[in-house]
C-alpha atoms as a PDB file:
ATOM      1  CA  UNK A   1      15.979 -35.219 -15.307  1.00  0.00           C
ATOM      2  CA  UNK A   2      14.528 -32.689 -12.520  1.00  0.00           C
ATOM      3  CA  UNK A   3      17.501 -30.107 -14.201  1.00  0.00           C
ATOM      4  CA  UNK A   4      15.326 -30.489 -17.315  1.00  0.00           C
ATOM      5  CA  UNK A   5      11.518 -30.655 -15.275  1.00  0.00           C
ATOM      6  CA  UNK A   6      12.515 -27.769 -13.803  1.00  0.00           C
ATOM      7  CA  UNK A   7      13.532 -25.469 -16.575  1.00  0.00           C
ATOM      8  CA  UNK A   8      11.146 -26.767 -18.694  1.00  0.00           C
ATOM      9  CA  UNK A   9       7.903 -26.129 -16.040  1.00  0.00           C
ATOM     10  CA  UNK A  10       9.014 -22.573 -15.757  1.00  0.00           C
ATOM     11  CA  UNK A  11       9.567 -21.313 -19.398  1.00  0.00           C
ATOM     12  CA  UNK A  12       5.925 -23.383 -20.336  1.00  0.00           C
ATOM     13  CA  UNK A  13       4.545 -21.854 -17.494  1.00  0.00           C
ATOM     14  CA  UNK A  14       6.238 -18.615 -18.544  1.00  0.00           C
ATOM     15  CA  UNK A  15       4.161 -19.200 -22.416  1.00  0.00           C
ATOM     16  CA  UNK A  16       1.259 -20.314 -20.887  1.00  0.00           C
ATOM     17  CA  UNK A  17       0.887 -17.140 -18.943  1.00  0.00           C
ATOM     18  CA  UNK A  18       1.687 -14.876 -21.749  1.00  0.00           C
ATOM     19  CA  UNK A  19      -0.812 -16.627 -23.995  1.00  0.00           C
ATOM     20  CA  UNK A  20      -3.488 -16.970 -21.097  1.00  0.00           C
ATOM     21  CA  UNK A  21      -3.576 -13.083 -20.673  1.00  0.00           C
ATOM     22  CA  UNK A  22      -3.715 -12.314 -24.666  1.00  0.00           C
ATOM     23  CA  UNK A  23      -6.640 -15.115 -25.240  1.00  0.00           C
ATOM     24  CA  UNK A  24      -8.471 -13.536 -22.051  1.00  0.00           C
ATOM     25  CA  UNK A  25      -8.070 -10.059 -23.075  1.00  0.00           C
ATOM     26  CA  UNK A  26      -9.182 -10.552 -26.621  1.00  0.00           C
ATOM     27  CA  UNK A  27     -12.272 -12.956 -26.208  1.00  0.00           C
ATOM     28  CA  UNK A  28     -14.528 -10.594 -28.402  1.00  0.00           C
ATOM     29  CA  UNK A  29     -11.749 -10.263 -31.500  1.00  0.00           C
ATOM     30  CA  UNK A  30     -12.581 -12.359 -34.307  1.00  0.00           C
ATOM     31  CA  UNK A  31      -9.944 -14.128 -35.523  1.00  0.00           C
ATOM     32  CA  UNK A  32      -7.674 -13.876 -32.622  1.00  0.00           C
ATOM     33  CA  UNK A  33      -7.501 -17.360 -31.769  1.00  0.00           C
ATOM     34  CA  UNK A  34      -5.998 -18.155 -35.338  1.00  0.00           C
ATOM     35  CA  UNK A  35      -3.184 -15.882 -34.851  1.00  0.00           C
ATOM     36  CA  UNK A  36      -1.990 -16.642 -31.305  1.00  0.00           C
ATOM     37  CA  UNK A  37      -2.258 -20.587 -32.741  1.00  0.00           C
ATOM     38  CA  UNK A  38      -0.743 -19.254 -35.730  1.00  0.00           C
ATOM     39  CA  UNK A  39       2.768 -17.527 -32.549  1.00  0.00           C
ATOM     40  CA  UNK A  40       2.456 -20.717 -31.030  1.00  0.00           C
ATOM     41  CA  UNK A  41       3.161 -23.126 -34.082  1.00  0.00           C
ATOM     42  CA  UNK A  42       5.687 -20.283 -35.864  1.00  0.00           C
ATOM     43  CA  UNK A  43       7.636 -20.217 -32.100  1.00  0.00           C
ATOM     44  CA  UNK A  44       7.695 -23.819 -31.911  1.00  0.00           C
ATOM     45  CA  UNK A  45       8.790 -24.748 -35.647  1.00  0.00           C
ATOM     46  CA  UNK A  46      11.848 -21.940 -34.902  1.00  0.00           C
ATOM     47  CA  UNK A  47      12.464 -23.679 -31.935  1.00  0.00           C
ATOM     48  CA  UNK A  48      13.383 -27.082 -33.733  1.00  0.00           C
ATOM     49  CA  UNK A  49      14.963 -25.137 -36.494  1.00  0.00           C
ATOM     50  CA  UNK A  50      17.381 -23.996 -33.800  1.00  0.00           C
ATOM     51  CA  UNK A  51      17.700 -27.425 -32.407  1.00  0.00           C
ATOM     52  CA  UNK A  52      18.481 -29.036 -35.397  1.00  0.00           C
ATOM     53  CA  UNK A  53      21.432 -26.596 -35.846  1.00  0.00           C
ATOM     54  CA  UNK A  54      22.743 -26.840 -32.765  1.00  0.00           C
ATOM     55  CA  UNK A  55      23.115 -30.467 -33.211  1.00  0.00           C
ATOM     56  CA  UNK A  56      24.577 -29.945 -37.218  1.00  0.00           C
ATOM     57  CA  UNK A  57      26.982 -27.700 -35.935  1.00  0.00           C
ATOM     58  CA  UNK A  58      28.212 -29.722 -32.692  1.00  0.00           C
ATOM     59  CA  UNK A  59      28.971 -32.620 -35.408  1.00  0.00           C
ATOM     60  CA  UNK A  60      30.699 -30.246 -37.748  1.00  0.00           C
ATOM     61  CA  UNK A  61      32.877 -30.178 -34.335  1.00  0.00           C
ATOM     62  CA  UNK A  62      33.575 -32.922 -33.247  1.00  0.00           C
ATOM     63  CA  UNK A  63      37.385 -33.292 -32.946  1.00  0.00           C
ATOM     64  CA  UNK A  64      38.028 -29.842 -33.924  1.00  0.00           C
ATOM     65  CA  UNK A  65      37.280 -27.484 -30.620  1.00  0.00           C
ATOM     66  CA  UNK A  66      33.998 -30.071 -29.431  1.00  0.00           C
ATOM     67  CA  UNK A  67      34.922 -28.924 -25.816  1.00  0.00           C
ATOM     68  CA  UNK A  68      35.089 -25.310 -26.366  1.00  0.00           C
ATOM     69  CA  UNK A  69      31.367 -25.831 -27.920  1.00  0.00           C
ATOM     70  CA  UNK A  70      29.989 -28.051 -24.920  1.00  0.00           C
ATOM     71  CA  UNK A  71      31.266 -25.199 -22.762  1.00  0.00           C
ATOM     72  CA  UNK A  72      29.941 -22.563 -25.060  1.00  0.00           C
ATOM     73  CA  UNK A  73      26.627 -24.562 -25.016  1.00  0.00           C
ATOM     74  CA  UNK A  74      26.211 -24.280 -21.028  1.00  0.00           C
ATOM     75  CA  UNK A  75      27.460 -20.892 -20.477  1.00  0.00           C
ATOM     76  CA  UNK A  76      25.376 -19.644 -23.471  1.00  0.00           C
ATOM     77  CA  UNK A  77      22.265 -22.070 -21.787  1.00  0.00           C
ATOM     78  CA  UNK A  78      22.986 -20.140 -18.246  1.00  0.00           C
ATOM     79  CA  UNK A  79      23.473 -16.775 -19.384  1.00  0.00           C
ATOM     80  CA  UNK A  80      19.825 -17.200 -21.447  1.00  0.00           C
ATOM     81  CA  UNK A  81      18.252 -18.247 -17.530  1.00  0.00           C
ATOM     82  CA  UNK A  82      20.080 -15.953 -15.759  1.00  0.00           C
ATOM     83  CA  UNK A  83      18.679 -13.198 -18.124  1.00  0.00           C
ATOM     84  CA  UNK A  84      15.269 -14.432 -17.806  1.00  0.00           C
ATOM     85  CA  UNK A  85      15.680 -14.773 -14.034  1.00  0.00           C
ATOM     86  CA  UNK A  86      16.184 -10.990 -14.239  1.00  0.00           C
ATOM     87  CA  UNK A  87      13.440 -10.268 -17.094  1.00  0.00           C
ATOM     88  CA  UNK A  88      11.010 -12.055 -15.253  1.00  0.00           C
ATOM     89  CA  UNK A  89      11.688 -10.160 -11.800  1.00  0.00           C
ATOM     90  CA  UNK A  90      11.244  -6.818 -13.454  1.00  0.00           C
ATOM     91  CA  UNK A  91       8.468  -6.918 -15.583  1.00  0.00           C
ATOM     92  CA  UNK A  92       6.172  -9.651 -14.185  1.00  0.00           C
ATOM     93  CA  UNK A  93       4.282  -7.217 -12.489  1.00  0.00           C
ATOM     94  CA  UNK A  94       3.656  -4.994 -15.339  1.00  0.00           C
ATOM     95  CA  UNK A  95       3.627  -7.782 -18.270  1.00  0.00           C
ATOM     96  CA  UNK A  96      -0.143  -8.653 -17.768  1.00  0.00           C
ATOM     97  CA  UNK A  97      -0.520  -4.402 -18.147  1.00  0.00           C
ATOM     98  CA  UNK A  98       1.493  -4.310 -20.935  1.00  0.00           C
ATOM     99  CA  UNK A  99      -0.385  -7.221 -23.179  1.00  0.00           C
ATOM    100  CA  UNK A 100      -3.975  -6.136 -21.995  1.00  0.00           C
ATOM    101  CA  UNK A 101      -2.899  -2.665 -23.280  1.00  0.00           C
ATOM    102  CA  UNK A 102      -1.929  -4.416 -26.775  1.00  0.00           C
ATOM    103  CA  UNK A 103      -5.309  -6.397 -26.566  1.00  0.00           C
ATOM    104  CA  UNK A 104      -6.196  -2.667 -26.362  1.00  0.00           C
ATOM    105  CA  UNK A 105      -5.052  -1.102 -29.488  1.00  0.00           C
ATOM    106  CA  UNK A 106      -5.918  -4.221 -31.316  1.00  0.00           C
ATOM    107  CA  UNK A 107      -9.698  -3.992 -30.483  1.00  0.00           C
ATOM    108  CA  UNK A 108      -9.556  -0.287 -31.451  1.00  0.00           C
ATOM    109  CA  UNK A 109      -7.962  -0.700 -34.573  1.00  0.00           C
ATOM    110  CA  UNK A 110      -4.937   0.903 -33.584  1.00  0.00           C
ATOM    111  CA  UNK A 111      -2.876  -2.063 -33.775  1.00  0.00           C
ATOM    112  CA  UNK A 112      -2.873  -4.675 -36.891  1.00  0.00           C
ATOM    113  CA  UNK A 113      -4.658  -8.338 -35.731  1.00  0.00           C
ATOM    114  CA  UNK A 114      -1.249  -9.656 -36.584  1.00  0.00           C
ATOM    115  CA  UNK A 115       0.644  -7.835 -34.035  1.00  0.00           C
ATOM    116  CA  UNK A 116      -1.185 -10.989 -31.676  1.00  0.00           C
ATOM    117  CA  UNK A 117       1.347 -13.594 -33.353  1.00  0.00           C
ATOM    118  CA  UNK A 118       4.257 -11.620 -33.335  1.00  0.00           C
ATOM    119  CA  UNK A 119       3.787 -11.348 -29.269  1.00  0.00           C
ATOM    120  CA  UNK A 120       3.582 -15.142 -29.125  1.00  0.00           C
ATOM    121  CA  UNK A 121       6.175 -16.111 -31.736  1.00  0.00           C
ATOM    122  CA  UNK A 122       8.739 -14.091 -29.923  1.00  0.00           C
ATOM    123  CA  UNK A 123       7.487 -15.442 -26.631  1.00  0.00           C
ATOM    124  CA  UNK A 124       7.668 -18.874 -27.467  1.00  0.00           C
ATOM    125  CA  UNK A 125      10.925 -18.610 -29.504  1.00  0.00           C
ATOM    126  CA  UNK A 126      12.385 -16.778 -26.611  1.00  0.00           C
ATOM    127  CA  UNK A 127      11.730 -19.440 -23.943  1.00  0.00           C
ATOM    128  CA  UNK A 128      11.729 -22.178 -26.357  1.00  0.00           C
ATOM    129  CA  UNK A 129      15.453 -21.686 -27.510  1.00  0.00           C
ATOM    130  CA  UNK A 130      16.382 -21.512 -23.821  1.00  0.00           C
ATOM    131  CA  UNK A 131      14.398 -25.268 -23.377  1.00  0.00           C
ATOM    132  CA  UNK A 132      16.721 -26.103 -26.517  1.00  0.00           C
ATOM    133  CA  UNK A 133      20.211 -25.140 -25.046  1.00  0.00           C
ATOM    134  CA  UNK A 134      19.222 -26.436 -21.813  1.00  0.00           C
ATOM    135  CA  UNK A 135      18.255 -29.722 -22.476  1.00  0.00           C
ATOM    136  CA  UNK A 136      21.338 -30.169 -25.168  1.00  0.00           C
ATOM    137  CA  UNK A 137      23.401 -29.169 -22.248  1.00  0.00           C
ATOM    138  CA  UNK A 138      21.990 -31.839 -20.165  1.00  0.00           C
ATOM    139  CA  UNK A 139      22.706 -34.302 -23.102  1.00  0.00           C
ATOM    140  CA  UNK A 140      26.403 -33.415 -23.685  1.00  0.00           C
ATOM    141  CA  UNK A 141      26.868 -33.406 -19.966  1.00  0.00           C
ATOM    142  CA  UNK A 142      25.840 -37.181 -20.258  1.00  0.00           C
ATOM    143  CA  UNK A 143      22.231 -37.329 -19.017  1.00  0.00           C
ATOM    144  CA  UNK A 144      19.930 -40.185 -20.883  1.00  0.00           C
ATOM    145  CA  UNK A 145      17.794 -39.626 -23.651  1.00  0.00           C
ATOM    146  CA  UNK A 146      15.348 -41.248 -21.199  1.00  0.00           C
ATOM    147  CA  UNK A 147      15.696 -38.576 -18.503  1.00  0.00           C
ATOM    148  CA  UNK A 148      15.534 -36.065 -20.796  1.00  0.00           C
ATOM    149  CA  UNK A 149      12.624 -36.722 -22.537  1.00  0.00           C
ATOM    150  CA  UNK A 150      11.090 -37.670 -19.459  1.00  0.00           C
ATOM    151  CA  UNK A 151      11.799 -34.161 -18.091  1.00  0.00           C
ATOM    152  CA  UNK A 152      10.888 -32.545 -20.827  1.00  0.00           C
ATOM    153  CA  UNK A 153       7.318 -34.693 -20.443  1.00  0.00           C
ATOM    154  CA  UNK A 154       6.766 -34.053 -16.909  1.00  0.00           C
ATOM    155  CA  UNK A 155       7.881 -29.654 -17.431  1.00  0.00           C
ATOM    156  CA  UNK A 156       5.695 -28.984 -19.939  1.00  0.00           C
ATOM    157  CA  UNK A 157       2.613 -30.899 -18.844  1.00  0.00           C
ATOM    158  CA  UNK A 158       3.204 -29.467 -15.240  1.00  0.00           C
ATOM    159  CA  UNK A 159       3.927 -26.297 -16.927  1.00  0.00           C
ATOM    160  CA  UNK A 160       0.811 -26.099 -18.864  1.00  0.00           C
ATOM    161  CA  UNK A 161      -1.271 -27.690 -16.014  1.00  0.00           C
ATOM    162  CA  UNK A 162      -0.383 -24.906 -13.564  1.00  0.00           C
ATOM    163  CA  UNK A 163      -0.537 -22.109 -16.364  1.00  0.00           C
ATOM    164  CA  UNK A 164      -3.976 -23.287 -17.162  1.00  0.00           C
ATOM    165  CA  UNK A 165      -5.190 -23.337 -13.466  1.00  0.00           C
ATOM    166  CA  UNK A 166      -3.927 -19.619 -12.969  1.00  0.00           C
ATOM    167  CA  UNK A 167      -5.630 -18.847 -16.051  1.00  0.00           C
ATOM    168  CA  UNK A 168      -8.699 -20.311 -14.883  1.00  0.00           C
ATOM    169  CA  UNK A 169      -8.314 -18.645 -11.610  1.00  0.00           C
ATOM    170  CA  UNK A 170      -8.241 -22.081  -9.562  1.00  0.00           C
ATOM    171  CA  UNK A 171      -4.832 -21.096  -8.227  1.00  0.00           C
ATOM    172  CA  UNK A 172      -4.987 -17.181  -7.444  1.00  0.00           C
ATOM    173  CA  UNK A 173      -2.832 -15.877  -3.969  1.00  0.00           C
ATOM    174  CA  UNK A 174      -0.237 -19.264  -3.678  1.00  0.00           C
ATOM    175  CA  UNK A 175       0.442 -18.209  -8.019  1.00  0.00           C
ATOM    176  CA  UNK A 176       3.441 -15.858  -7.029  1.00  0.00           C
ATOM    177  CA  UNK A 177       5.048 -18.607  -4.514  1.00  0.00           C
ATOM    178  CA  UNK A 178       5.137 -20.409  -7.759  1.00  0.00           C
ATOM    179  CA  UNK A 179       7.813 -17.887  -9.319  1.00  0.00           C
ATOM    180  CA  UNK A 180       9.162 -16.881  -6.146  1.00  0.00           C
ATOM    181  CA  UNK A 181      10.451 -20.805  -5.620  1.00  0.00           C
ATOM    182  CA  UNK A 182      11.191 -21.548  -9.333  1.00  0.00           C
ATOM    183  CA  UNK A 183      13.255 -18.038  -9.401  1.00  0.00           C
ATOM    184  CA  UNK A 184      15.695 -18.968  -6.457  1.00  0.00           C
ATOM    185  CA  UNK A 185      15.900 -22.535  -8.108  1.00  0.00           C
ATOM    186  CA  UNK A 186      16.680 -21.690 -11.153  1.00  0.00           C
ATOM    187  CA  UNK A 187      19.940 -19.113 -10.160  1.00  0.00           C
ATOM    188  CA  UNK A 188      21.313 -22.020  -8.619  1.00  0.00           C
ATOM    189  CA  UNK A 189      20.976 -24.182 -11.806  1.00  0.00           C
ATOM    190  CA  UNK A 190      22.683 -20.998 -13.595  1.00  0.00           C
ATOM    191  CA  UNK A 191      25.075 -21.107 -11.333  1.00  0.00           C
ATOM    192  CA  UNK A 192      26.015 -24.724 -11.451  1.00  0.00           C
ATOM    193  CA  UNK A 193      25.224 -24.826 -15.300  1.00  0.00           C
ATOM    194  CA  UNK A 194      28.180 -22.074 -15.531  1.00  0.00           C
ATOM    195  CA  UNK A 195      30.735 -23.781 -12.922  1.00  0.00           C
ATOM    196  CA  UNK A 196      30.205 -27.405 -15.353  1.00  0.00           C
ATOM    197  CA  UNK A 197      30.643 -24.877 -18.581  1.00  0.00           C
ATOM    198  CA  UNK A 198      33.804 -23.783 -17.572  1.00  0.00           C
ATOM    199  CA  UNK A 199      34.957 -27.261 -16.639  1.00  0.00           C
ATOM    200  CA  UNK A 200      34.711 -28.109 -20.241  1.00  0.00           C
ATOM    201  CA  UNK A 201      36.871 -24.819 -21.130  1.00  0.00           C
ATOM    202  CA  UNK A 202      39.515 -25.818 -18.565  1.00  0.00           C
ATOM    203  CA  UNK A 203      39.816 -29.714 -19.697  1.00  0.00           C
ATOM    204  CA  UNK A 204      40.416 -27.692 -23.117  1.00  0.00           C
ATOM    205  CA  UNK A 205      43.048 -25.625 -21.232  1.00  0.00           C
ATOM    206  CA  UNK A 206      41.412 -22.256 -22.734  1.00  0.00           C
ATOM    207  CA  UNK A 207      41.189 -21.170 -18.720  1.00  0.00           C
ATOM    208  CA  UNK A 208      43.470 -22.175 -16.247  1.00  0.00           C
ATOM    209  CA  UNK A 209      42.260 -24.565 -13.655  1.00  0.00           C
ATOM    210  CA  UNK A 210      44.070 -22.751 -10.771  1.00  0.00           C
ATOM    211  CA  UNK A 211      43.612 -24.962  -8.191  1.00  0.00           C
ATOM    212  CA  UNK A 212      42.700 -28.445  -9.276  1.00  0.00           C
ATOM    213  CA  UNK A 213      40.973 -29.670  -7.541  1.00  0.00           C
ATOM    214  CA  UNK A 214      39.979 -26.882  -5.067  1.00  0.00           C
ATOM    215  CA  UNK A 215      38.919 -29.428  -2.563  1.00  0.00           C
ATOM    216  CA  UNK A 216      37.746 -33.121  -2.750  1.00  0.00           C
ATOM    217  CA  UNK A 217      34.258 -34.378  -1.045  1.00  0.00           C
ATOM    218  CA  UNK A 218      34.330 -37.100  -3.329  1.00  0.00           C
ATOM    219  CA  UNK A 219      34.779 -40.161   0.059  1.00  0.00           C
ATOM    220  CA  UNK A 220      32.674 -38.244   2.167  1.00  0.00           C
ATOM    221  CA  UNK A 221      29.698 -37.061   0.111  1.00  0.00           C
ATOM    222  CA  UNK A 222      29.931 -38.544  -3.866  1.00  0.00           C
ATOM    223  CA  UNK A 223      28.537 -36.334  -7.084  1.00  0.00           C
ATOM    224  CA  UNK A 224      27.155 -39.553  -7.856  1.00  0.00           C
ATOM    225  CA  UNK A 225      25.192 -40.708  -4.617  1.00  0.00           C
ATOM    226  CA  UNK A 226      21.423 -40.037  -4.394  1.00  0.00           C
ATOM    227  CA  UNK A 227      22.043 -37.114  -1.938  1.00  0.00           C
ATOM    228  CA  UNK A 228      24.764 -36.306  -3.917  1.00  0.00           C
ATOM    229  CA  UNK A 229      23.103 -35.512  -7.578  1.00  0.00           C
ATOM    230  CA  UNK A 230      19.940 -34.067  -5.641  1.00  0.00           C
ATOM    231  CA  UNK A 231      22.655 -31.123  -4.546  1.00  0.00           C
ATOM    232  CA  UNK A 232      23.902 -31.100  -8.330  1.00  0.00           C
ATOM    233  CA  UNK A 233      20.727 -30.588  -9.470  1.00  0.00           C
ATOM    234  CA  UNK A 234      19.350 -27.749  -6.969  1.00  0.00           C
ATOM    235  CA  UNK A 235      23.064 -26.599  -6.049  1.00  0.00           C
ATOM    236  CA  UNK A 236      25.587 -26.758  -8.690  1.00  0.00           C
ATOM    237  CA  UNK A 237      27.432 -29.289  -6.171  1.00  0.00           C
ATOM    238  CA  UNK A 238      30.704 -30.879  -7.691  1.00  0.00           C
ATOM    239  CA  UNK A 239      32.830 -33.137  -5.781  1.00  0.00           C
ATOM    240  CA  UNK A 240      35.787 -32.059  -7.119  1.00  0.00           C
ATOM    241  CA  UNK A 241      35.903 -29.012  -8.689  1.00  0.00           C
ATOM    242  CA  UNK A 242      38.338 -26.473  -9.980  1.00  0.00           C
ATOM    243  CA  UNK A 243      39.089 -22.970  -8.402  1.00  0.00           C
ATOM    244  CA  UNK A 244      37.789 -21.626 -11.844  1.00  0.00           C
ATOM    245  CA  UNK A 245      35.000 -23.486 -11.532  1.00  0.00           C
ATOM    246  CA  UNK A 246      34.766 -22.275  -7.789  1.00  0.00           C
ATOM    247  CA  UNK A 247      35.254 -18.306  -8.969  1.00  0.00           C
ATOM    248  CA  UNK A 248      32.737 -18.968 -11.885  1.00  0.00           C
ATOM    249  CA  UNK A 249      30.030 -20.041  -9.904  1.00  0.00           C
ATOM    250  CA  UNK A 250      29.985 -17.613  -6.791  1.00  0.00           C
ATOM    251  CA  UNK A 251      30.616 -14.756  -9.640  1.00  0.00           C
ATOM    252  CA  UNK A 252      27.453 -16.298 -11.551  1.00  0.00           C
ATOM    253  CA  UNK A 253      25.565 -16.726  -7.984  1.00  0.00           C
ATOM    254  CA  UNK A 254      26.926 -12.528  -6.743  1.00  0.00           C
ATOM    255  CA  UNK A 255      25.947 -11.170  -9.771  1.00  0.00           C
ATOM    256  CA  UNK A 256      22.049 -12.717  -9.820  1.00  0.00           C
ATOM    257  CA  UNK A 257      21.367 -12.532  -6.092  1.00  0.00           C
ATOM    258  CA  UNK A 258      22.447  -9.030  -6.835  1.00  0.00           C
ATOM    259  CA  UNK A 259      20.490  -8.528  -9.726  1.00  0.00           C
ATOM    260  CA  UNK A 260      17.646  -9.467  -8.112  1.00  0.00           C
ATOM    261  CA  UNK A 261      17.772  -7.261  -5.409  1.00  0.00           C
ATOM    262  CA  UNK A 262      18.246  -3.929  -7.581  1.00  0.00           C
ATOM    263  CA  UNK A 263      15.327  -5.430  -9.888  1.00  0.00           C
ATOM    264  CA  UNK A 264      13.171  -5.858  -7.158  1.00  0.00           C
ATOM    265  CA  UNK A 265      13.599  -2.011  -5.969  1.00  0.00           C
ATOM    266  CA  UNK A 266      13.046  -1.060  -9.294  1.00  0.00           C
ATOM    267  CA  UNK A 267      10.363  -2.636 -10.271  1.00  0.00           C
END
């Protein structure tokens, strides 16, 4: 359930930034608010259209390859955060720029009215189909429906909560410790969202195990304990897990701290 909170707060939060800076920079446009409603409603309805063929095709599956698409599911789910991990490092300085310069053109005819849902729609679809493969991750790595709608409840609300305040300028200088936190938190859950992927793939025997298991922490500190799934969830810990998994998840973990760090100089 946190998993879920977590993703979820960041990619609403993510939205509800994007669509805070457009309605701010565009209060004297007519129309505008009809077609950043308009990006919202279009993002959202290709979200579900994505969700309800994810689930189509993971019962077209089922006996024929379903663990080679549960693992496809999670690495495809962590490659989509890792990517916005990286997307979000290097242009959240210069995205508020960038769609105030749109706001721009649009207000000086430069730039069709329309161009204002296209920003959203691809904003929203962006972040909503990573919600989608994240939280059907969650499900086919056995989380309840409960927990998972109760996740998704408590990230978007929080989401939208703390986007609105930052819009509203109630929450100005502590606004980047918000990204700063969620950012470190979220390469872990890529990381740990990869090393569970490939378990799937090596219960399949597509990738050898190696070593299996690697170690075994199982008597002395259980996946399953309270302290236990609070590392899961913020660490990728498994109790017993594979070399593969092992190499997958320091190779996941290497290649974001680094791509951080390069992004960061960059930008």
């Amino acid at each position: 359930m946190l998993q879920i909170a977590i993703v979820v707060f960041r990619e609403i939060l993510e939205i509800s930034l994007i669509v805070g800076i457009l309605t701010a920079a565009t209060k004297n446009i007519e129309g505008r608010t009809k077609w950043i409603l308009s990006g919202i409603i279009s993002g959202l309805l290709g979200s579900l259209t994505l969700a309800f063929f994810t689930d189509k095709i993971s019962e077209s599956l089922d006996g024929m390859g379903q663990e080679f698409f549960n693992g496809l599911i999670l690495l495809s789910a962590s490659i989509m955060i890792s990517f916005t991990v990286l997307w979000m490092q290097k242009h959240a300085k210069s995205l508020s720029g960038e769609l105030k310069k749109l706001s721009n053109s649009i207000r000086e005819g430069k730039k069709p009215l329309y161009a204002l849902l296209l920003v959203v729609f691809f904003s929203v679809l962006r972040e909503g189909a990573e919600i989608v493969l994240f939280t059907y991750s969650a499900y086919i790595s056995d989380t309840s429906i409960n927990d998972i709608i109760l996740g998704l409840l408590i990230g978007t609300f929080s989401g939208i909560a703390i986007g609105g305040a930052l819009y509203l300028g109630i929450i100005k200088a502590s606004g980047k410790y918000f990204f700063s936190v969620t950012t470190w938190i979220l390469v872990f859950l890529a990381s740990g969202i990869t090393a569970s992927g490939i378990g799937f793939w090596t219960n399949a025997e597509i990738l050898p195990t190696l070593v299996n298991p690697l170690w075994d922490t199982s008597q002395i500190l259980s996946q399953i304990s309270y302290f236990g799934k609070f590392l899961h969830v913020f660490l990728g810990y498994i109790d017993q897990p594979s070399a593969m998994q092992v190499l997958a998840y320091l190779l996941n973990l290497g290649v974001l701290v680094v791509g951080l760090k390069i992004t960061k100089k960059k930008s």
